[in-house]
Structures are given as structure tokens and as C-alpha cells.
Protein backbone atom coordinates (compact mmCIF):
# COMPACT_ATOMS: atom_id res chain seq x y z
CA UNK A 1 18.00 -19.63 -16.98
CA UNK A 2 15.18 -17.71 -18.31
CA UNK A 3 13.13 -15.46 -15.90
CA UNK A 4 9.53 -15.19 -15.92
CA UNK A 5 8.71 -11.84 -17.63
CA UNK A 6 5.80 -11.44 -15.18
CA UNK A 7 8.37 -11.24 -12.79
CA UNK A 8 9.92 -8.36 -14.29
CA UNK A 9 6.58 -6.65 -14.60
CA UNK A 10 5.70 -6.74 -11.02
CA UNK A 11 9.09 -5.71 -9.92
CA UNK A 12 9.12 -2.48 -11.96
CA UNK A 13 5.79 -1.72 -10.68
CA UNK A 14 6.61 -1.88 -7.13
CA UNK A 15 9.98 -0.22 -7.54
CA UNK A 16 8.14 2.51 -9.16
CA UNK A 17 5.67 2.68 -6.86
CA UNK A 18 8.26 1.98 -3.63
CA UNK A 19 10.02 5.47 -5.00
CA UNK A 20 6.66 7.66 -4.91
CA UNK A 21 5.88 6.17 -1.49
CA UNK A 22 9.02 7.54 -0.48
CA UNK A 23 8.60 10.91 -1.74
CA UNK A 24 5.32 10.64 -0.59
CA UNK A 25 6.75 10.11 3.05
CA UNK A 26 7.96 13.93 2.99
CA UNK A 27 4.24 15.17 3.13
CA UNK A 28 2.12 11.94 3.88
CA UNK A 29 -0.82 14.43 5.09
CA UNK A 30 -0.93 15.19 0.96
CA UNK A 31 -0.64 12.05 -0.39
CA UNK A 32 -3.18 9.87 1.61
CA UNK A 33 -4.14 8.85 -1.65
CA UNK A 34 -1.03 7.33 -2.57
CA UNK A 35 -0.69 5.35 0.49
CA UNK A 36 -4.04 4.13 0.52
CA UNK A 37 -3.68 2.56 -3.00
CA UNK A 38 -0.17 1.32 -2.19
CA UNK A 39 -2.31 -0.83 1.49
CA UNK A 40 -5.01 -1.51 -0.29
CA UNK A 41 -3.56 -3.01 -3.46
CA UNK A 42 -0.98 -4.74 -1.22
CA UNK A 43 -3.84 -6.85 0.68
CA UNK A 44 -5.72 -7.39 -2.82
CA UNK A 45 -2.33 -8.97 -4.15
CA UNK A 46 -1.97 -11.41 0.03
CA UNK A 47 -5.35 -12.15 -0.85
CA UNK A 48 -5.25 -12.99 -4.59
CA UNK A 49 -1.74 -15.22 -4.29
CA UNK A 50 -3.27 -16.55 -1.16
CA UNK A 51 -6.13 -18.35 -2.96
CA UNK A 52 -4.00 -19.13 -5.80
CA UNK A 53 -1.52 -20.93 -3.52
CA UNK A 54 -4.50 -23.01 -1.45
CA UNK A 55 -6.03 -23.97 -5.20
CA UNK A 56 -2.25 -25.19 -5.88
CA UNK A 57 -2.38 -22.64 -8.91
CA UNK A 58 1.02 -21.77 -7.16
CA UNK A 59 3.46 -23.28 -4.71
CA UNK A 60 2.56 -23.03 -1.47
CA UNK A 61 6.00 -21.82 -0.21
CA UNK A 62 4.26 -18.12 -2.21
CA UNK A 63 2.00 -17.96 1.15
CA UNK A 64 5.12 -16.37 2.84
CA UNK A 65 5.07 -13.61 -0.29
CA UNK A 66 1.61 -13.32 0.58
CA UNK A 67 2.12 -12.30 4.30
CA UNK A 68 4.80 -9.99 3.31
CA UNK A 69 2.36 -8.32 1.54
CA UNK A 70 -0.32 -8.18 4.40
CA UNK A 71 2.33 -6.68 6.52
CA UNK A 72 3.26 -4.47 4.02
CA UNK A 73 -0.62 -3.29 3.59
CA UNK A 74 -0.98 -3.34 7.77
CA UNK A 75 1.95 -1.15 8.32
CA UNK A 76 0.62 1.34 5.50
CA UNK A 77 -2.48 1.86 7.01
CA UNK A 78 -1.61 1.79 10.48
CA UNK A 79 1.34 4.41 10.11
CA UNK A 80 -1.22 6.75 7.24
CA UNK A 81 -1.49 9.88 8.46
CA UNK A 82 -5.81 10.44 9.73
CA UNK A 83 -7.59 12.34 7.40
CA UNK A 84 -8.71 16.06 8.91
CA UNK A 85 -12.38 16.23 9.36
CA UNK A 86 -14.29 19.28 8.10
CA UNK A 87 -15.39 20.27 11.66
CA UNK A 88 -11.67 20.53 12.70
CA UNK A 89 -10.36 22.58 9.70
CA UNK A 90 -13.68 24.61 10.26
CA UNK A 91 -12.73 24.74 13.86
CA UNK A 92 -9.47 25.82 12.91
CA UNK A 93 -10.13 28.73 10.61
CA UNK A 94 -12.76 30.45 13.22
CA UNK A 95 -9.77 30.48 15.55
CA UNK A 96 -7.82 31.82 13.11
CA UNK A 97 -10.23 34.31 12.19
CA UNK A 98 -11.01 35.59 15.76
């Protein structure tokens, strides 16, 4: 059986990317970035396979994928670390400073 080289594609992307997210999890304070992009672009690909699969561009049973992916997003922004405001490093440093 032949697989489907798209299939191939997106799993070396996500391994890839599954592998700096968990370096990434030493110092998530420094890579907000990182995680964003990996929530973000997980909802764009729920949302993109969602549509596909109600247009019947894909089999429906690929609505589970897409919920695995809007987990995957949810859980990556809920757990991202906040990002420090300016008044609160500001705060900081005239503490420090005093």
C-alpha cells in the first residue's frame, strides 16, 4: 500500500515542531513565541479540516483529527506562560534599584 506523501509531510512537521515545543518547555517564559504559533496554527489546521470534512472534501470520520487539534491548540494556550507587562518589570527594577 502506498501512503499519501502529504501524510509524510505533515508528520515531519509536527514531529519537528513537537521536539522544539519540548525544549521549549524548559524556559516557556522565552519561547512564548513558539507556543503561540504551535496553538494558533493548531486551531487554523481544526478549523481548515473541519470545513473540508462538512464540504465532504474529506471523510467525516477526520472531524475527530480536527478536535484533537482544538485540544491540542486549547491546552497550549491555556498552560502558556502570561506575558510580563512593562509596568511589572518596571515595577520590578525600582525595587531592585532601591
Amino acid at each position: 500500500m502506498k501512503q499519501d506523501p502529504a501524510l509524510a509531510m505533515m508528520m515531519s512537521l509536527y514531529a519537528t515542531l513537537g521536539i522544539f515545543l519540548l525544549l521549549a518547555s524548559r524556559n516557556p517564559s522565552a519561547h512564548r513565541s513558539l507556543i503561540a504559533f504551535a496553538a494558533w496554527s493548531s486551531f487554523a489546521h481544526a478549523g481548515l479540516m473541519s470545513f473540508q470534512a462538512l464540504l465532504n472534501m474529506i471523510a467525516r470520520r477526520e472531524l475527530i483529527g480536527s478536535a484533537v487539534f482544538a485540544v491540542i491548540g486549547i491546552a497550549l494556550v491555556a498552560l502558556a506562560p502570561a506575558k510580563k507587562s512593562v509596568e511589572r518589570a518596571s515595577a520590578v527594577m525600582a525595587q531592585v534599584g532601591s
